[in-house]
N, C-alpha and C. Protein backbone atom coordinates (compact mmCIF):
# COMPACT_ATOMS: atom_id res chain seq x y z
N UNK A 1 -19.32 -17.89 2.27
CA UNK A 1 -19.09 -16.55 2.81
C UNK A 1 -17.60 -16.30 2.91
N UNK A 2 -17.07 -15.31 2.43
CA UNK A 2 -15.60 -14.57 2.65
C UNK A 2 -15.35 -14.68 3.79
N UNK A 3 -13.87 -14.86 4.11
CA UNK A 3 -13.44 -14.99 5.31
C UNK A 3 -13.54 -13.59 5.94
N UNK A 4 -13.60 -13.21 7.31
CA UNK A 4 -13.23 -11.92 8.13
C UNK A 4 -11.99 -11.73 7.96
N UNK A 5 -11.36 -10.60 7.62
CA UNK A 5 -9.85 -9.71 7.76
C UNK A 5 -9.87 -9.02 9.18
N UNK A 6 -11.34 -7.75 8.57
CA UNK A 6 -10.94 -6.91 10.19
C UNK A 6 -11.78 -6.19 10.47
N UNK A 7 -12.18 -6.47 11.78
CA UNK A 7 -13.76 -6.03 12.17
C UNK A 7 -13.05 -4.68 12.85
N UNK A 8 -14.19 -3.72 12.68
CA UNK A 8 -13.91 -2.36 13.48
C UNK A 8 -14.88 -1.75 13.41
N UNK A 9 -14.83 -1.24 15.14
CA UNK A 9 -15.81 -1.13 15.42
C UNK A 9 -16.17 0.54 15.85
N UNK A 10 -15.53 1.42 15.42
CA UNK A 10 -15.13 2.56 14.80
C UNK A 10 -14.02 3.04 15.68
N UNK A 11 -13.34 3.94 15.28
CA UNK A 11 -12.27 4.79 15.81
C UNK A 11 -12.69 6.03 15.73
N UNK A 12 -12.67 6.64 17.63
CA UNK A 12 -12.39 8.06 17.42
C UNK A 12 -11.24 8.54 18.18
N UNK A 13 -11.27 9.68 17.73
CA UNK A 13 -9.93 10.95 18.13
C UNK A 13 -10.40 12.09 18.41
N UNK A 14 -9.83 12.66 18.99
CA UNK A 14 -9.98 14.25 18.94
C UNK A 14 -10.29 14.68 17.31
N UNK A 15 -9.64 14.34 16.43
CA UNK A 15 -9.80 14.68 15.04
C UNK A 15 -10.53 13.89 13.63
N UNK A 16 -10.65 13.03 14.33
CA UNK A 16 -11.15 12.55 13.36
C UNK A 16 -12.14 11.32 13.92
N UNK A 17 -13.13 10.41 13.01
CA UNK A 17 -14.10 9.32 13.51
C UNK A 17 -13.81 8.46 12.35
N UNK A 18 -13.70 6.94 12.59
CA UNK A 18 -13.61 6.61 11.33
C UNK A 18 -15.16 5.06 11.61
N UNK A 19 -15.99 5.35 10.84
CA UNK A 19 -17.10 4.29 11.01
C UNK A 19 -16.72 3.01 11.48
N UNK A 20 -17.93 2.08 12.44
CA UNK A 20 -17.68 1.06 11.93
C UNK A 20 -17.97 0.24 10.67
N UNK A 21 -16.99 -1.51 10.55
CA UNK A 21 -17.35 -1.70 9.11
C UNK A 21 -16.30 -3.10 9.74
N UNK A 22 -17.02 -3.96 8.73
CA UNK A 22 -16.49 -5.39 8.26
C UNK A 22 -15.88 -5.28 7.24
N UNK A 23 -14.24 -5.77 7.06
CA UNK A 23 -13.24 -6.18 5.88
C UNK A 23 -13.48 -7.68 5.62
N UNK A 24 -14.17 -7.90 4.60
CA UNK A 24 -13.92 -9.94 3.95
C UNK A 24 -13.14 -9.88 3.39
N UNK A 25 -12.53 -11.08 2.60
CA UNK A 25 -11.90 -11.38 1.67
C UNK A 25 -12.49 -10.98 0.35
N UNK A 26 -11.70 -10.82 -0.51
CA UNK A 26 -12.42 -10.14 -1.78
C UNK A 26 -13.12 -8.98 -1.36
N UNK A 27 -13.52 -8.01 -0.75
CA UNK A 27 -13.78 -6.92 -0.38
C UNK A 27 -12.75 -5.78 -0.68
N UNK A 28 -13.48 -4.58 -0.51
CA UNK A 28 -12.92 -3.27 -0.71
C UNK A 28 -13.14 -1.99 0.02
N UNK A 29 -12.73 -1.82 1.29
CA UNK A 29 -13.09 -0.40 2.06
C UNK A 29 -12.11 0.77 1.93
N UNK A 30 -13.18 1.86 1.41
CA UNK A 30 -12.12 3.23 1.11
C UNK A 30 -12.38 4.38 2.47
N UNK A 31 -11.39 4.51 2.71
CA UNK A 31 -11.57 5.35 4.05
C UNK A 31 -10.34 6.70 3.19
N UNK A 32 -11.71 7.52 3.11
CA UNK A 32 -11.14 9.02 2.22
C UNK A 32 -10.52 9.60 3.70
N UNK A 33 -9.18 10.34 3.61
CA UNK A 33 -8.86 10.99 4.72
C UNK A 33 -8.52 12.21 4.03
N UNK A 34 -9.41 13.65 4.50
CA UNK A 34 -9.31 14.88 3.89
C UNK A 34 -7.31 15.38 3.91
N UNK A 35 -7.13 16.13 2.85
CA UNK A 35 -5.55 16.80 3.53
C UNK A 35 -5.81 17.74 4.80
N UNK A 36 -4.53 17.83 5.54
CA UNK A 36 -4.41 19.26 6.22
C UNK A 36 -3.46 18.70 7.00
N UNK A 37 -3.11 19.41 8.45
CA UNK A 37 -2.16 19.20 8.89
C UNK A 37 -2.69 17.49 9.93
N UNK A 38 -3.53 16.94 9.82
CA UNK A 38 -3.56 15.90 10.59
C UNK A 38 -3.24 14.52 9.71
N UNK A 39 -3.10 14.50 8.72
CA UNK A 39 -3.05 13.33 7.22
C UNK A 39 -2.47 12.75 7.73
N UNK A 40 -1.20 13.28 7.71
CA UNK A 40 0.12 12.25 7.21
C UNK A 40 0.02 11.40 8.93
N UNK A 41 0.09 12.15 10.45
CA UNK A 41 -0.30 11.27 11.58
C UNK A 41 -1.36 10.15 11.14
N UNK A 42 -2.66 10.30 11.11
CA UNK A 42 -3.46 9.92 10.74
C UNK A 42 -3.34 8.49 9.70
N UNK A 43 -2.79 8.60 8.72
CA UNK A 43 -2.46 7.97 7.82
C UNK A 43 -1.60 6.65 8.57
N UNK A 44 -0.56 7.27 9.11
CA UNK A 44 0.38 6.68 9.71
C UNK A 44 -0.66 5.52 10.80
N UNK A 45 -0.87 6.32 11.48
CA UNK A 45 -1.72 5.74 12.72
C UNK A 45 -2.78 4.69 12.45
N UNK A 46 -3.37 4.89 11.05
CA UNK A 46 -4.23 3.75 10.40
C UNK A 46 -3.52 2.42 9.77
N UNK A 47 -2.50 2.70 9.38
CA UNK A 47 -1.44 1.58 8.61
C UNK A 47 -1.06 0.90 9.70
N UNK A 48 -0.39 1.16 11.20
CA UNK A 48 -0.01 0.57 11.94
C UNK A 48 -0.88 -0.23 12.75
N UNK A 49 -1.98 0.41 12.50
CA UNK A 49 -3.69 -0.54 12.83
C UNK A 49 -3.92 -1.83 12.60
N UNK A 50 -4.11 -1.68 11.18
CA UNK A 50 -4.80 -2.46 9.84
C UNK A 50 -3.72 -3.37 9.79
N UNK A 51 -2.15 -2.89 9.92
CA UNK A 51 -1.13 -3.68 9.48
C UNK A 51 -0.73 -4.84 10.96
N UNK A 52 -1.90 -4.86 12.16
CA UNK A 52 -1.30 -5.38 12.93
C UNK A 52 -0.13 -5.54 14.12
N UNK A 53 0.13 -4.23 13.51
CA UNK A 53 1.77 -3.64 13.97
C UNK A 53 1.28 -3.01 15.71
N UNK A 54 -0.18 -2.32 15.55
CA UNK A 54 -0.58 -1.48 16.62
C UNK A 54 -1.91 -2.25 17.47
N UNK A 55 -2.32 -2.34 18.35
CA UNK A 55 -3.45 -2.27 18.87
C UNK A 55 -4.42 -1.23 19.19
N UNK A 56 -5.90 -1.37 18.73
CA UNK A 56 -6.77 -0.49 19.00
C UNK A 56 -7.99 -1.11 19.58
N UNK A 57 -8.76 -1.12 20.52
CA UNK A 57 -9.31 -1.34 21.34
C UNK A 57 -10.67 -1.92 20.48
N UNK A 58 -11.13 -1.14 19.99
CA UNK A 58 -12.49 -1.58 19.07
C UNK A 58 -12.05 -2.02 17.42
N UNK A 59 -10.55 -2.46 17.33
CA UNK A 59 -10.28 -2.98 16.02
C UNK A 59 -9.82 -4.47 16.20
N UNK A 60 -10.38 -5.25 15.64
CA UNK A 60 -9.81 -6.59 15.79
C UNK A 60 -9.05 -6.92 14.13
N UNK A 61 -7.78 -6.91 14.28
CA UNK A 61 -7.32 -7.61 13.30
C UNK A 61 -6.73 -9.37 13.05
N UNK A 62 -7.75 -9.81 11.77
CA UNK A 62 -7.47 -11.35 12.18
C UNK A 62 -6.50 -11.54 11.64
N UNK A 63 -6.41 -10.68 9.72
CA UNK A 63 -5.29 -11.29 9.24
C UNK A 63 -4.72 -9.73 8.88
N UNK A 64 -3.28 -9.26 8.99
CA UNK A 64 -3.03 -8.19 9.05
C UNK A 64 -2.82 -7.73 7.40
N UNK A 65 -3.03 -6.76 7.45
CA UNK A 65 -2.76 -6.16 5.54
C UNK A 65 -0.96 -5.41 5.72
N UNK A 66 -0.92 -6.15 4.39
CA UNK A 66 0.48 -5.58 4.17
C UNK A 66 0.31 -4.09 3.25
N UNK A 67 1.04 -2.80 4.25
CA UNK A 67 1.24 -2.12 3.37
C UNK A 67 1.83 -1.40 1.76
N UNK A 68 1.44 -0.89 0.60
CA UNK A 68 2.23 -0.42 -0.40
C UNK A 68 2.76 0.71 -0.18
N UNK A 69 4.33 0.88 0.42
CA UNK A 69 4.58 1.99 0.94
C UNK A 69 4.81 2.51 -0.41
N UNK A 70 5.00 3.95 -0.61
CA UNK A 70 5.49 4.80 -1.61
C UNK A 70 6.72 4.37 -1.89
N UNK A 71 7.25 4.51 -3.26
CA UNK A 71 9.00 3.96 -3.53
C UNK A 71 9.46 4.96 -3.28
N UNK A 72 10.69 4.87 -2.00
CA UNK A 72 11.93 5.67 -2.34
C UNK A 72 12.90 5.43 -2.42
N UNK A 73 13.86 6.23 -3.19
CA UNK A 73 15.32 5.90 -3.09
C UNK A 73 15.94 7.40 -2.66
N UNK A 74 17.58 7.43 -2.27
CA UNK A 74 18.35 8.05 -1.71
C UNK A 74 18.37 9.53 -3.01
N UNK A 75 19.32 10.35 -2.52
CA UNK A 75 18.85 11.66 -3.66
C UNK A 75 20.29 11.22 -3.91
N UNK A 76 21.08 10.30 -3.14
CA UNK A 76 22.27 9.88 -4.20
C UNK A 76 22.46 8.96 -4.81
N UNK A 77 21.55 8.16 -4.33
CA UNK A 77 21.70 7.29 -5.52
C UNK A 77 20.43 7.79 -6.94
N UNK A 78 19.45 8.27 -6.23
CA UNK A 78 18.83 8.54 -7.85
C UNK A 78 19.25 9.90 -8.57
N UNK A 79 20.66 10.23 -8.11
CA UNK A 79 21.34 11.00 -9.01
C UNK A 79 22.57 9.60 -9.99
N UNK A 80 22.71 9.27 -8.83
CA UNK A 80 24.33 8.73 -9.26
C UNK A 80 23.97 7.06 -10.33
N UNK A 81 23.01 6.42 -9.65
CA UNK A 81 22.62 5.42 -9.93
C UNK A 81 21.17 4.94 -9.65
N UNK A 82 20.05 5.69 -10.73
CA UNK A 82 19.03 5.12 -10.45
C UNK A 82 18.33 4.35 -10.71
N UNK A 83 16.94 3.67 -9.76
CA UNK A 83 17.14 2.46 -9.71
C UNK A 83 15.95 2.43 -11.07
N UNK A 84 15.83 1.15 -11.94
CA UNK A 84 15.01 1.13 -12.64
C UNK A 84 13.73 0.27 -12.68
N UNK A 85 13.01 0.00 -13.34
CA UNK A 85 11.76 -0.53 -12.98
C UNK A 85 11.82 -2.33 -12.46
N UNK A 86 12.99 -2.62 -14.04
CA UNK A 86 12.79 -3.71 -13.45
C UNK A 86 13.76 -4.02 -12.19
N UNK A 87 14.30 -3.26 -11.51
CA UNK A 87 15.59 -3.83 -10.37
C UNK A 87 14.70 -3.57 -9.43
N UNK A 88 13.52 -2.60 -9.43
CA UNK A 88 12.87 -2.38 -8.25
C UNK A 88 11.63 -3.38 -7.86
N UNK A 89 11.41 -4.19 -9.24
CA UNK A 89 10.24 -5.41 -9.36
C UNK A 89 11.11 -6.51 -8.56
N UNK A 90 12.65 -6.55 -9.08
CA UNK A 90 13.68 -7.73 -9.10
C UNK A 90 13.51 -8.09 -7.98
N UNK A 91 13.56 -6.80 -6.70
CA UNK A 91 13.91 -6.51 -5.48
C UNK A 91 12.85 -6.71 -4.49
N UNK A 92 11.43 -6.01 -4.87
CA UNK A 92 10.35 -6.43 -4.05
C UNK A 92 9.19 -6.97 -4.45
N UNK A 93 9.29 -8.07 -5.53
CA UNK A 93 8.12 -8.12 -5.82
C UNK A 93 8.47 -10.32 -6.05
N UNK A 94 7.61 -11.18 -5.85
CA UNK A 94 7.87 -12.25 -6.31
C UNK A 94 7.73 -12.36 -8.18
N UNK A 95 8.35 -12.73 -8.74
CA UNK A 95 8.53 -12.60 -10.15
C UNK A 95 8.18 -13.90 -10.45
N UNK A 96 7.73 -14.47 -9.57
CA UNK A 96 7.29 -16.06 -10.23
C UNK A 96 5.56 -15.71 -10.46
N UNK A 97 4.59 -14.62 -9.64
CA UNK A 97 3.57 -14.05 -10.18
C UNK A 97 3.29 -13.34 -11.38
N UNK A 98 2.27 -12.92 -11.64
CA UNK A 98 2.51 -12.91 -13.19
C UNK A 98 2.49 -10.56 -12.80
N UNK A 99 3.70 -10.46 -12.60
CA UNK A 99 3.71 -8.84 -12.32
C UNK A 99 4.39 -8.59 -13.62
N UNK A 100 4.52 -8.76 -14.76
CA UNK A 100 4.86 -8.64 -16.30
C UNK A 100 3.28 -7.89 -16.44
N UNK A 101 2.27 -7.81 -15.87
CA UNK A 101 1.10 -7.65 -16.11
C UNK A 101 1.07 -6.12 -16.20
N UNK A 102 2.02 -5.77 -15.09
CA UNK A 102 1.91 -4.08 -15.44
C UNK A 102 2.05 -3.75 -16.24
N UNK A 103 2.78 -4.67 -17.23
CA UNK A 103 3.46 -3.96 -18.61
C UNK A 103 2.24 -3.68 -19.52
N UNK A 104 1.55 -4.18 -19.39
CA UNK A 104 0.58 -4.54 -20.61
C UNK A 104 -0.86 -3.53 -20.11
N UNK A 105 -0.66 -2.79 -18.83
CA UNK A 105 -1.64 -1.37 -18.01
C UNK A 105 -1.25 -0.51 -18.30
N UNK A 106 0.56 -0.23 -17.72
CA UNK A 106 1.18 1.13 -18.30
C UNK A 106 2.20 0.98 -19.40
N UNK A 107 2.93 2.37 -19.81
CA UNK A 107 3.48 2.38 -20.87
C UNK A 107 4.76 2.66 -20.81
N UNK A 108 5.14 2.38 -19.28
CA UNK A 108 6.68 2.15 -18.93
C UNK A 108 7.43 0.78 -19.45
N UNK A 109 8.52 0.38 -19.38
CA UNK A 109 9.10 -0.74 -19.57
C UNK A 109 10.21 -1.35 -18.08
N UNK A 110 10.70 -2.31 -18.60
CA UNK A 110 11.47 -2.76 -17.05
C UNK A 110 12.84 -1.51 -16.60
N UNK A 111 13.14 -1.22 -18.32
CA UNK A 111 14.66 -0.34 -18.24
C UNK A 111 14.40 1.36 -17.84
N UNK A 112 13.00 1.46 -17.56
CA UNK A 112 12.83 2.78 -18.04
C UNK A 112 13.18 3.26 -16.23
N UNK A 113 13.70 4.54 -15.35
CA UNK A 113 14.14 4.77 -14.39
C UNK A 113 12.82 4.89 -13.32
N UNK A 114 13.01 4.37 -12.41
CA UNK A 114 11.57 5.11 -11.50
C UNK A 114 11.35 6.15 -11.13
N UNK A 115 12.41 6.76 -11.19
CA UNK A 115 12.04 8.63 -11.19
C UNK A 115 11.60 9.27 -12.07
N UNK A 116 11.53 8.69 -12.55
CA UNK A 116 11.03 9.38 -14.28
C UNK A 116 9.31 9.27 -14.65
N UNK A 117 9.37 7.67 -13.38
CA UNK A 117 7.39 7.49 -13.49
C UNK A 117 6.55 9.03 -12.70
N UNK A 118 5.41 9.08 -13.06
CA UNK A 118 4.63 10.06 -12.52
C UNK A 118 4.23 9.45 -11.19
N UNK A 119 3.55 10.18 -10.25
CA UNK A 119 3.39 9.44 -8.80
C UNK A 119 2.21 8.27 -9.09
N UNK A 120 1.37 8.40 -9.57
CA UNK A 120 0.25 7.12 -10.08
C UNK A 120 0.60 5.91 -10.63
N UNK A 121 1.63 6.21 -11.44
CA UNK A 121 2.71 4.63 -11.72
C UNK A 121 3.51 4.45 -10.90
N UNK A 122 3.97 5.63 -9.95
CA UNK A 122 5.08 4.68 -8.69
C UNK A 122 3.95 4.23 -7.94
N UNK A 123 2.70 4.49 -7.52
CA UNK A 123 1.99 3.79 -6.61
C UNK A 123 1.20 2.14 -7.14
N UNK A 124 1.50 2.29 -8.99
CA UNK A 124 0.75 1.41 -9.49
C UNK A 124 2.01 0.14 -9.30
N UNK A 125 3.34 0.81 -9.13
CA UNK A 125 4.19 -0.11 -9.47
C UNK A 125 4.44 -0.72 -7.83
N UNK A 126 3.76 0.12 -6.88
CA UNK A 126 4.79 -0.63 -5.59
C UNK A 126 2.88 -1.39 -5.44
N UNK A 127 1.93 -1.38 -5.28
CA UNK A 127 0.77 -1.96 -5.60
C UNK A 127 1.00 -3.75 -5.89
N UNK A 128 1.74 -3.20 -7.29
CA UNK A 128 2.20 -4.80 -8.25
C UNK A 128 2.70 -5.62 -7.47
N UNK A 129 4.19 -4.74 -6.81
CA UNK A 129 5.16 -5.92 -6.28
C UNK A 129 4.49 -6.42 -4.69
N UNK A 130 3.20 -5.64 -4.48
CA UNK A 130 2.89 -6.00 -2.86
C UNK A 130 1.87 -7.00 -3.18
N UNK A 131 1.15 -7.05 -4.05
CA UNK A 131 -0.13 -8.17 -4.64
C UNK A 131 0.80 -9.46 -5.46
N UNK A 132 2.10 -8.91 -5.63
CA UNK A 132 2.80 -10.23 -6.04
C UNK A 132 3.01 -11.38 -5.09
N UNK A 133 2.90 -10.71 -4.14
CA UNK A 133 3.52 -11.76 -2.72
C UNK A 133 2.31 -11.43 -1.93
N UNK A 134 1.35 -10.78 -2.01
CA UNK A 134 0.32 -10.84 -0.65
C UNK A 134 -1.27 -10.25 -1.37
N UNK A 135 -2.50 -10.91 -1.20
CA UNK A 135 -3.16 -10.19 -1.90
C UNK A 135 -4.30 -9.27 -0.41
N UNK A 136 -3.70 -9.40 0.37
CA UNK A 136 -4.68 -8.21 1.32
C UNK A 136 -3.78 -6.87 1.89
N UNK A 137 -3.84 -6.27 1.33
CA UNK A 137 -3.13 -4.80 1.47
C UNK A 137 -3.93 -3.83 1.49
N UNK A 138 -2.93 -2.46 2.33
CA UNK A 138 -3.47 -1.38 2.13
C UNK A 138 -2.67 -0.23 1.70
N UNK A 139 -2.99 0.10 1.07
CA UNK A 139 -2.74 1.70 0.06
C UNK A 139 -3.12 3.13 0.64
């Protein structure tokens, strides 16, 4: 049997309910959160959960998930000097895993700029470098 990650035993709010549900190892729970003006709190408020960072009363976290935050960089440096795929792998990702793997999914290269990826390859690329070094995360 898979180890337990993170038992919960649901969350409510004024706005929202989120079920209960068992996280194992090798497992996969998608918790759809509609847009509007409560997301981005919401969002926030679940990462700091899951990630251990927060306590919630009916959530037990055993082993905490590391988040894939979105990549950003400064609007001066990705004018002046931006960063490219591979400096941003160089930077957060362990390179002794086999993250060369993206290459061979998408049709970027290491030199090509990260501003230039569409948002589905910056999420595929910060994904890579977080499963390089940790494989229980959340997205």
């Amino acid at each position: 049997m898979n180890e337990l990650i993170i038992e919960n035993k649901g969350i409510t709010t004024d706005h929202y309910f989120i079920p209960p549900f068992e996280l194992r190892e090798g497992e996969l729970v998608i918790i759809y959160l509609e847009g509007g003006t409560h997301f981005d709190d919401l969002k926030e408020q679940l990462v700091t959960i899951f990630a251990g960072k927060a306590n919630h009363e009916n959530v037990k976290v055993i082993k905490p998930l590391t988040f894939a935050a979105p990549i950003e960089e400064s609007a001066l440096k990705r004018i002046f000097n931006p960063m490219s795929v591979g400096g941003y792998l160089k930077r957060n990702a362990n390179l002794k895993n086999s993250v060369s793997r993206i290459f061979e999914v998408d049709n970027f290269t290491k030199k090509d700029k990260v501003k230039k990826l569409d948002t589905s390859e910056r999420k595929r690329l910060s994904l890579c470098a977080v499963f390089s070094k940790n494989k229980i995360c959340v997205f």
